[in-house]
C-alpha atoms as a PDB file:
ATOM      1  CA  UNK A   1      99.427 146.351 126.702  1.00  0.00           C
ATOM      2  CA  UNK A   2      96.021 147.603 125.647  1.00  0.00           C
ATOM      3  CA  UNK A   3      93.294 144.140 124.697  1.00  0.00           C
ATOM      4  CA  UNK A   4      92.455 143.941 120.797  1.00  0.00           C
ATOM      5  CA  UNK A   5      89.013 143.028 120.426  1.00  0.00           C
ATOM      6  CA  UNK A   6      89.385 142.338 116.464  1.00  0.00           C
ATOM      7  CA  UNK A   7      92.761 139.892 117.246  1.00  0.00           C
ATOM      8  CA  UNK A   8      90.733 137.842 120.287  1.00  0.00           C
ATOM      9  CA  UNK A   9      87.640 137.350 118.374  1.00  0.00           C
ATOM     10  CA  UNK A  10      89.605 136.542 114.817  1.00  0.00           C
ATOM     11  CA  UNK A  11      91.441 133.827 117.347  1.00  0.00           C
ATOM     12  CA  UNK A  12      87.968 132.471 118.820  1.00  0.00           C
ATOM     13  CA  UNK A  13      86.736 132.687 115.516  1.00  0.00           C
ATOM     14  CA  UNK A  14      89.387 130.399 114.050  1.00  0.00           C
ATOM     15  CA  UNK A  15      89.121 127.960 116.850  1.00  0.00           C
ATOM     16  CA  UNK A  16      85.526 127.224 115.981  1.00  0.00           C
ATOM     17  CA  UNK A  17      86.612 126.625 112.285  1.00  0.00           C
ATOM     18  CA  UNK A  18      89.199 124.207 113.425  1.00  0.00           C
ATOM     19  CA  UNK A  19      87.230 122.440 116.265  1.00  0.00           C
ATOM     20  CA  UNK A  20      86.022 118.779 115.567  1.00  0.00           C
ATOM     21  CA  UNK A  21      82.395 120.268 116.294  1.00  0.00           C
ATOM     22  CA  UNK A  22      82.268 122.022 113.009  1.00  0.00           C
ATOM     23  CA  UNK A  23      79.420 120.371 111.797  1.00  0.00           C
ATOM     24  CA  UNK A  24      81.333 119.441 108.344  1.00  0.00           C
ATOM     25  CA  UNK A  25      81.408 115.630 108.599  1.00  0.00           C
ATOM     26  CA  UNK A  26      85.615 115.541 108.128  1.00  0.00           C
ATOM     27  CA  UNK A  27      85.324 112.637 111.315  1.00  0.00           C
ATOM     28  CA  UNK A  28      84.040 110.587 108.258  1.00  0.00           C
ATOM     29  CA  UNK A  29      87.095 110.166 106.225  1.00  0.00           C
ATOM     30  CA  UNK A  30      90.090 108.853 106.073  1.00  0.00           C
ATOM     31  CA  UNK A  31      92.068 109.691 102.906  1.00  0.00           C
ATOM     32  CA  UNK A  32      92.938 106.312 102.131  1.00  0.00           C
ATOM     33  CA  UNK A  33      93.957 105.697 105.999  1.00  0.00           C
ATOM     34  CA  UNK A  34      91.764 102.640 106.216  1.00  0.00           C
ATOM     35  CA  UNK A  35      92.754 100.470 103.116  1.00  0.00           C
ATOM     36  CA  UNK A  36      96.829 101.107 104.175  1.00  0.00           C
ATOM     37  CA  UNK A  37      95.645  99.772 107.286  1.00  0.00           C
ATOM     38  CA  UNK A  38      93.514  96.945 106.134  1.00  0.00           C
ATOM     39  CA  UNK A  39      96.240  95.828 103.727  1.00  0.00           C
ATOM     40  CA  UNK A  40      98.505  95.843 106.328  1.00  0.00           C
ATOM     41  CA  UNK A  41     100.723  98.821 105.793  1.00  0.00           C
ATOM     42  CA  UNK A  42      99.940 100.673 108.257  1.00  0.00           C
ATOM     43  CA  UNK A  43     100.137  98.365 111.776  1.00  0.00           C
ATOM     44  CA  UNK A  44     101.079 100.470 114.381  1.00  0.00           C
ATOM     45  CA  UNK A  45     102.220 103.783 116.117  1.00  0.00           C
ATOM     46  CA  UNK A  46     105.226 104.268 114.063  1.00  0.00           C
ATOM     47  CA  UNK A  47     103.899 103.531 110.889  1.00  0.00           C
ATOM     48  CA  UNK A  48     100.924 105.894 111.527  1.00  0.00           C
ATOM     49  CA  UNK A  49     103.150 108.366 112.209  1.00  0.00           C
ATOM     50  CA  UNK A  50     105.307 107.373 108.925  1.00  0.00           C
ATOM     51  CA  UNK A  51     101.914 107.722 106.895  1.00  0.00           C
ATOM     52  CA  UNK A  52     100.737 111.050 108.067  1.00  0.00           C
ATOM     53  CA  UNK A  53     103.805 112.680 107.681  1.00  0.00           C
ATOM     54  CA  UNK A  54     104.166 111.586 104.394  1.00  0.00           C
ATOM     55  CA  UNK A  55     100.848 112.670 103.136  1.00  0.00           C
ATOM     56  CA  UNK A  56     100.992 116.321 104.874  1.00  0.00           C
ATOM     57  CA  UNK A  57     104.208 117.029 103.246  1.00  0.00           C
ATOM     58  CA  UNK A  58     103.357 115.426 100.086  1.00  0.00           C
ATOM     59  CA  UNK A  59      99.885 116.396  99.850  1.00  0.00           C
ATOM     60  CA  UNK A  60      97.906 119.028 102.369  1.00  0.00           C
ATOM     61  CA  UNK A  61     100.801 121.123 102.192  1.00  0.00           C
ATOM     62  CA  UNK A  62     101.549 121.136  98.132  1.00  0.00           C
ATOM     63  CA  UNK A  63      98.275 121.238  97.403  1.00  0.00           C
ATOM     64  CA  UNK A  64      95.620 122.341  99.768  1.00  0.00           C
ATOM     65  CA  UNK A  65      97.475 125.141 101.148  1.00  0.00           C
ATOM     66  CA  UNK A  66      98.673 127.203  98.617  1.00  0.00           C
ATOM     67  CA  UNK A  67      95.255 126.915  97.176  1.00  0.00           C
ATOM     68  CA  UNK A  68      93.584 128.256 100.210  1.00  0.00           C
ATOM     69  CA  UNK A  69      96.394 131.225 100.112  1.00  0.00           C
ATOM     70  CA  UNK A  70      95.635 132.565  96.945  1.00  0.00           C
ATOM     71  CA  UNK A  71      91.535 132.171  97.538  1.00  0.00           C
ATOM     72  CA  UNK A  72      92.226 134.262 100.624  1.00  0.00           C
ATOM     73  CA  UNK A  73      93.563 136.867  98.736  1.00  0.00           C
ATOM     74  CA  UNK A  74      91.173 136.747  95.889  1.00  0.00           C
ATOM     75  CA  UNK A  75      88.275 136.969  98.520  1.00  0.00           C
ATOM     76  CA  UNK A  76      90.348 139.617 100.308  1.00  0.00           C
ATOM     77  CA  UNK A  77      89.996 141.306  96.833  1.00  0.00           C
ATOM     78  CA  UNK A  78      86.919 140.415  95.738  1.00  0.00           C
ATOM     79  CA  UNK A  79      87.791 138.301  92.979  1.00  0.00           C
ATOM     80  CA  UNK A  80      84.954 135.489  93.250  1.00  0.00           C
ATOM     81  CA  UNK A  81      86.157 134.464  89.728  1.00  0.00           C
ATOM     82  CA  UNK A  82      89.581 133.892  90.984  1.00  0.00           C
ATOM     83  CA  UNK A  83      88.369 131.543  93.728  1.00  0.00           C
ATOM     84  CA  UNK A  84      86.572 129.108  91.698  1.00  0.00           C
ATOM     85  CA  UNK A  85      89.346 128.847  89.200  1.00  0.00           C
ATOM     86  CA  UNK A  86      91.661 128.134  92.289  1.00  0.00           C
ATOM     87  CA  UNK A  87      88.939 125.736  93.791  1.00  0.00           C
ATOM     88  CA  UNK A  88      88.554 124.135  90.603  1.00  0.00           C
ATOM     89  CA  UNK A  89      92.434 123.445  89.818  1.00  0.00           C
ATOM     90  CA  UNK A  90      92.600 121.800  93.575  1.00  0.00           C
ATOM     91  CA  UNK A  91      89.373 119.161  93.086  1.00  0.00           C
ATOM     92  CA  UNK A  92      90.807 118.521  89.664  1.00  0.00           C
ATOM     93  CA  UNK A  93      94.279 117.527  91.821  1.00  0.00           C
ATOM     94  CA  UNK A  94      92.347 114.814  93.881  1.00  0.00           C
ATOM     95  CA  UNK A  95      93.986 111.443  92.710  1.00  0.00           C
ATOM     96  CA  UNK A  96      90.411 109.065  93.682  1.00  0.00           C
ATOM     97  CA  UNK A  97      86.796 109.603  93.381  1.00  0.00           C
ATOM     98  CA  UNK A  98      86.515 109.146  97.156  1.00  0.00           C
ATOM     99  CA  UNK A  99      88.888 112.252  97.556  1.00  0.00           C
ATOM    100  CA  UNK A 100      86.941 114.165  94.932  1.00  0.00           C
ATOM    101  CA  UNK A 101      83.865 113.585  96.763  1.00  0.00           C
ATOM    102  CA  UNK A 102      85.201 114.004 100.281  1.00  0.00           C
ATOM    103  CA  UNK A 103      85.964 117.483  99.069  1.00  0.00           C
ATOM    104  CA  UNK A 104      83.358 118.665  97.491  1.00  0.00           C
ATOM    105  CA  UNK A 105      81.174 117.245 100.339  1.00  0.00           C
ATOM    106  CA  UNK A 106      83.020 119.389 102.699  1.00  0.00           C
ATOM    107  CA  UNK A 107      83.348 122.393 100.712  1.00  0.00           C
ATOM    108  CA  UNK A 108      79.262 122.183 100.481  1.00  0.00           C
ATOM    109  CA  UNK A 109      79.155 121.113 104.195  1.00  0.00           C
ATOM    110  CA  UNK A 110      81.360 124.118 105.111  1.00  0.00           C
ATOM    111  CA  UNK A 111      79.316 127.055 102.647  1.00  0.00           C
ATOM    112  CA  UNK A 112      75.628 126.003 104.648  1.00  0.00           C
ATOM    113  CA  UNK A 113      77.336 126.164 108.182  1.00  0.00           C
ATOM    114  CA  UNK A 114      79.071 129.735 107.125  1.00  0.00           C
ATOM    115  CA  UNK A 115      75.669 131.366 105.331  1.00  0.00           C
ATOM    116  CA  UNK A 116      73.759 130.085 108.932  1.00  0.00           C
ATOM    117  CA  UNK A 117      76.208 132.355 110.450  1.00  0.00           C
ATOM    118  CA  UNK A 118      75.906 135.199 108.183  1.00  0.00           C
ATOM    119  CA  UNK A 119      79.155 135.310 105.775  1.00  0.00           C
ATOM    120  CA  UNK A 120      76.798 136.070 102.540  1.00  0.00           C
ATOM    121  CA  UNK A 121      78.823 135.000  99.838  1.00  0.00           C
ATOM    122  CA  UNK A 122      78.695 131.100 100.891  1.00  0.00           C
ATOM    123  CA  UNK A 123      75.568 131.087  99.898  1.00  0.00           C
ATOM    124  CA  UNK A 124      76.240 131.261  96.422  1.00  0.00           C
ATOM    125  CA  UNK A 125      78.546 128.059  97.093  1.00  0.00           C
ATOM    126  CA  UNK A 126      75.921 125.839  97.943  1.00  0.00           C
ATOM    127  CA  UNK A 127      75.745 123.274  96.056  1.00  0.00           C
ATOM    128  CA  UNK A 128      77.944 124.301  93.622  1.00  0.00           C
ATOM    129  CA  UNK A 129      80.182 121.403  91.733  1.00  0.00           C
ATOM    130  CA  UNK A 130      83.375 123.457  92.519  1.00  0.00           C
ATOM    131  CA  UNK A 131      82.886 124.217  96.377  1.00  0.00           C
ATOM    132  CA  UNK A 132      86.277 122.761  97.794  1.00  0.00           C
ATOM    133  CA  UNK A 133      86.740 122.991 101.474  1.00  0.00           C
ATOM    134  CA  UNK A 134      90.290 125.029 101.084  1.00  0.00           C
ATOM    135  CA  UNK A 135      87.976 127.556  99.464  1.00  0.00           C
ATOM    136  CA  UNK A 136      85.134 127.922 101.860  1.00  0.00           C
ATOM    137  CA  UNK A 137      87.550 127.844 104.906  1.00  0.00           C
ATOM    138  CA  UNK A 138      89.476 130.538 102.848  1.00  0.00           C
ATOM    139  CA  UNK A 139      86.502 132.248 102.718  1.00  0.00           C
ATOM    140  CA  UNK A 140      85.574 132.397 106.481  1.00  0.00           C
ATOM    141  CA  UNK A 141      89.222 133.462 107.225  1.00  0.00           C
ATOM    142  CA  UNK A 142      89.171 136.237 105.346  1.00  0.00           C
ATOM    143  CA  UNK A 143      85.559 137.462 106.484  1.00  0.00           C
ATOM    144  CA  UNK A 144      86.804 136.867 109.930  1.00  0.00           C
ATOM    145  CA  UNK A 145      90.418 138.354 109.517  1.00  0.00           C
ATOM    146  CA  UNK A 146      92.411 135.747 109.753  1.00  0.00           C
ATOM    147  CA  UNK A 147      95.743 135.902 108.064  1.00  0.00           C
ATOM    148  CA  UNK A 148      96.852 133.215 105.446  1.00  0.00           C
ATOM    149  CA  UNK A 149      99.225 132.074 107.241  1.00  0.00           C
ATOM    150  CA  UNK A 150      97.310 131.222 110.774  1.00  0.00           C
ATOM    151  CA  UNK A 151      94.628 130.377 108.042  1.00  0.00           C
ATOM    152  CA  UNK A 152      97.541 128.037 106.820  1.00  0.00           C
ATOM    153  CA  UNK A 153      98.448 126.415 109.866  1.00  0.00           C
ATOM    154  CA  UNK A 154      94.695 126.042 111.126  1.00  0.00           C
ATOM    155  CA  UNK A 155      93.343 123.930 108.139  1.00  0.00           C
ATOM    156  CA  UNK A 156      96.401 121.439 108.394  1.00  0.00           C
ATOM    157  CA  UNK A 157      95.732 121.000 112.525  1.00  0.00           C
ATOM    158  CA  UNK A 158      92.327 120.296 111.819  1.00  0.00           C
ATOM    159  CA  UNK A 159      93.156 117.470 109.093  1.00  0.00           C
ATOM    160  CA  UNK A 160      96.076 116.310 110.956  1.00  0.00           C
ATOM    161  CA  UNK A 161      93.504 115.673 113.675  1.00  0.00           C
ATOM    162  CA  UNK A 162      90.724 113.765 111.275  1.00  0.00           C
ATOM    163  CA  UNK A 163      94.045 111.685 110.699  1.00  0.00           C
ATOM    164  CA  UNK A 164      94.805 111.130 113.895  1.00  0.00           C
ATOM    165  CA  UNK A 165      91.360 110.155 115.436  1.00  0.00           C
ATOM    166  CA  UNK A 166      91.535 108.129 112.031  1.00  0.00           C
ATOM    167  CA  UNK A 167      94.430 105.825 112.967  1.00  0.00           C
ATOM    168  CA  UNK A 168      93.445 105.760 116.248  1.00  0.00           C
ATOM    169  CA  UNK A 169      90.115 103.937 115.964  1.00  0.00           C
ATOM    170  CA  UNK A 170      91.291 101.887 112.742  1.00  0.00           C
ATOM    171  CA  UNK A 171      94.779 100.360 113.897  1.00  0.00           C
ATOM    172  CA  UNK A 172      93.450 100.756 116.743  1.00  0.00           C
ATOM    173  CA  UNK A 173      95.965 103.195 119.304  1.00  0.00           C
ATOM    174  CA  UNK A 174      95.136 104.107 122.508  1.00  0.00           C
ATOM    175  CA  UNK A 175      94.741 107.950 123.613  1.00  0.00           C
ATOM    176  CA  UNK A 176      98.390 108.225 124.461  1.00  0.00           C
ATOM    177  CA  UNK A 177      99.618 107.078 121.271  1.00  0.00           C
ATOM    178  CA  UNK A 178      97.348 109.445 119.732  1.00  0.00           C
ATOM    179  CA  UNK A 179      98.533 112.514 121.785  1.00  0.00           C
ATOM    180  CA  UNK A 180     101.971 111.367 121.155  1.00  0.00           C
ATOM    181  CA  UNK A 181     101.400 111.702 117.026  1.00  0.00           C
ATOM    182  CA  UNK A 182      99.418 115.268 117.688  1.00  0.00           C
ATOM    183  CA  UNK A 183     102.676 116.304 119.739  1.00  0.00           C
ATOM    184  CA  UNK A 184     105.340 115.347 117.385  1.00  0.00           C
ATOM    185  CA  UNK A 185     103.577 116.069 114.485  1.00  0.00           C
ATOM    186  CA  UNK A 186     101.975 119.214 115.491  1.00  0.00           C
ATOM    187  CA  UNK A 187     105.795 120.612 115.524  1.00  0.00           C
ATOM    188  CA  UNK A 188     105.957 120.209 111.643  1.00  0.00           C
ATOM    189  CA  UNK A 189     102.751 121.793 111.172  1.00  0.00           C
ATOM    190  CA  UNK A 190     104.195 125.502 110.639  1.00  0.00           C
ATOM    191  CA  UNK A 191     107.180 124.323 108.299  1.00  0.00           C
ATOM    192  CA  UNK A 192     104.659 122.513 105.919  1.00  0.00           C
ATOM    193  CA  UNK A 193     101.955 125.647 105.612  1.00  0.00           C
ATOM    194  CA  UNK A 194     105.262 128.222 105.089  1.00  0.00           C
ATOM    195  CA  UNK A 195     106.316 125.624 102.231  1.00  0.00           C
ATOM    196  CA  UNK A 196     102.921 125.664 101.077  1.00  0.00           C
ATOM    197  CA  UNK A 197     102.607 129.167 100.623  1.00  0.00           C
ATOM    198  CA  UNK A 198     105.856 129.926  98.669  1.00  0.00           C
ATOM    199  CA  UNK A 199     105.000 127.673  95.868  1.00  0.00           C
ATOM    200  CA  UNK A 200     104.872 129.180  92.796  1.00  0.00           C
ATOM    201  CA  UNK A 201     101.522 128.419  90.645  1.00  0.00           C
ATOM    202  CA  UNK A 202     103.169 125.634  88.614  1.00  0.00           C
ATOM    203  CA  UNK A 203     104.718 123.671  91.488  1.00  0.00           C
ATOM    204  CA  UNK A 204     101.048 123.295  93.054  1.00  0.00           C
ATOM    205  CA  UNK A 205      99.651 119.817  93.401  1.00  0.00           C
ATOM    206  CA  UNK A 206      99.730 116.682  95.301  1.00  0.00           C
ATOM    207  CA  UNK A 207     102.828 114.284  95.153  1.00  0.00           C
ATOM    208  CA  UNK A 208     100.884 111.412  97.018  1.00  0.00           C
ATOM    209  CA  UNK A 209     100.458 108.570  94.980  1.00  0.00           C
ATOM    210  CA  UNK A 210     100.502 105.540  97.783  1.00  0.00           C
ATOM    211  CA  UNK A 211      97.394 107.975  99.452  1.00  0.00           C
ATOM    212  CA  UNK A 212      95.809 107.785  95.453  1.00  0.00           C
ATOM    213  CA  UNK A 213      95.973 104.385  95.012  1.00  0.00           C
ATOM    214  CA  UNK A 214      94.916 103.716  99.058  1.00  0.00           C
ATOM    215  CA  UNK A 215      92.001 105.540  98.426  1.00  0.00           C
ATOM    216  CA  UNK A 216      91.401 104.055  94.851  1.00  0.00           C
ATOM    217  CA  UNK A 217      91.037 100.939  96.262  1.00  0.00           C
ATOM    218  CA  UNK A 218      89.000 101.853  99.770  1.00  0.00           C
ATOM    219  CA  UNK A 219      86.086 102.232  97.033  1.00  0.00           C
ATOM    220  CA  UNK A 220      85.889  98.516  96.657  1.00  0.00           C
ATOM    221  CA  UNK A 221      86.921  97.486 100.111  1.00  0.00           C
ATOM    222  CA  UNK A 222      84.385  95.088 101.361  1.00  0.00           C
ATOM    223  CA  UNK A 223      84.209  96.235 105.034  1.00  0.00           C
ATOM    224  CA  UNK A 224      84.521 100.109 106.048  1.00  0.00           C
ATOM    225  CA  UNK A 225      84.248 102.261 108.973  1.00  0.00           C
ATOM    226  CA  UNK A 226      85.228 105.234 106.723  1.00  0.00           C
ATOM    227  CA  UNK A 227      83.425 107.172 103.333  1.00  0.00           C
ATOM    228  CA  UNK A 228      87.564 107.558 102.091  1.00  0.00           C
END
């Protein structure tokens, strides 16, 4: 079977948007990870596990991902318009200020590192109040050709890992345990972005309110390792 050039470097291409290098700042937050473990919720292994399942199913994957579909195809068409509306609806979906910012900081973090590498219409997103991550890393997926769906699965590996590395310093877990809740729930990774994608416009938005009121009150949580 002949190589395809376009395919390998679309795949290298993702795994730099993915990688914990990305020079984004995601390692800073923790969605409300750190107050359910300060308060005692969140203790060990299994309840890590408990949480981040939870909150991909309930919130990445309702909210985030179908989101970042339909920016795809509006950049795919070039309907700019279309993506901040989408971008827009999602920040307006973030239940705490901390997750408003987060996102925004991200989605600012994200256009600088993409214009540096040449994708001209991040530029424009600099700065700008409505710059959600989902929307930038739409962006880059569809100037790289990468389909929605890989697109899909790629953004919830990389905030499964933020999670992860989250619950693993904060609790804290060793290594192992950490691998262990990448392996198991890596597996439910594809389900969630496939559900994500087949929402219909008015079933879009986050059904997380523990995460909302976890990262409500992070804001006034005396001691913090984490901006969320």
């Amino acid at each position: 079977m002949a190589a395809d050039p376009e395919a390998d470097d679309a795949q290298v291409r993702l795994w730099q948007l993915i990688s914990p290098a990305l020079p984004v700042g995601a390692y800073a937050y923790s969605q409300g990870l750190e107050y359910a473990v300060h308060s005692g919720r969140v203790a060990d292994e299994a309840g890590a596990g408990a949480w981040i399942r939870g909150h991909l199913h309930a919130g990445p994957a309702c909210a985030d991902v179908p989101v970042l579909g339909r920016c795809h195809a509006a950049w795919c068409s070039g309907d700019e318009r279309a993506v901040r509306r989408w971008s827009r609806r999602l920040l307006a979906n973030r239940g705490a200020a901390e997750l408003l910012a987060e996102d925004r900081q991200l989605g600012g973090a994200l256009a600088r590192v993409l214009a540096t590498l040449g994708v001209a219409p991040a530029g424009a997103w600099i700065g700008a109040p409505e710059a959600s991550f989902a929307a930038l890393f739409a962006l880059a997926a569809a100037h790289w050709g990468i389909d929605a769906g890989t697109a899909a699965r790629g953004y919830l590996w990389a905030w499964l890992e933020n999670q992860v590395a989250a619950a693993v310093k904060l609790i804290p877990l060793g290594q192992s345990a950490g691998q262990r809740l990448l392996f198991a729930l890596g597996r439910e990774i594809g389900s969630a972005a496939r559900a994500g994608l087949r929402l219909r416009d008015e079933e879009i938005g986050a059904n997380a309110p523990g995460v909302a009121h976890a990262a409500a009150r992070h804001e006034r949580q005396y001691s913090r390792l984490f901006r969320s």
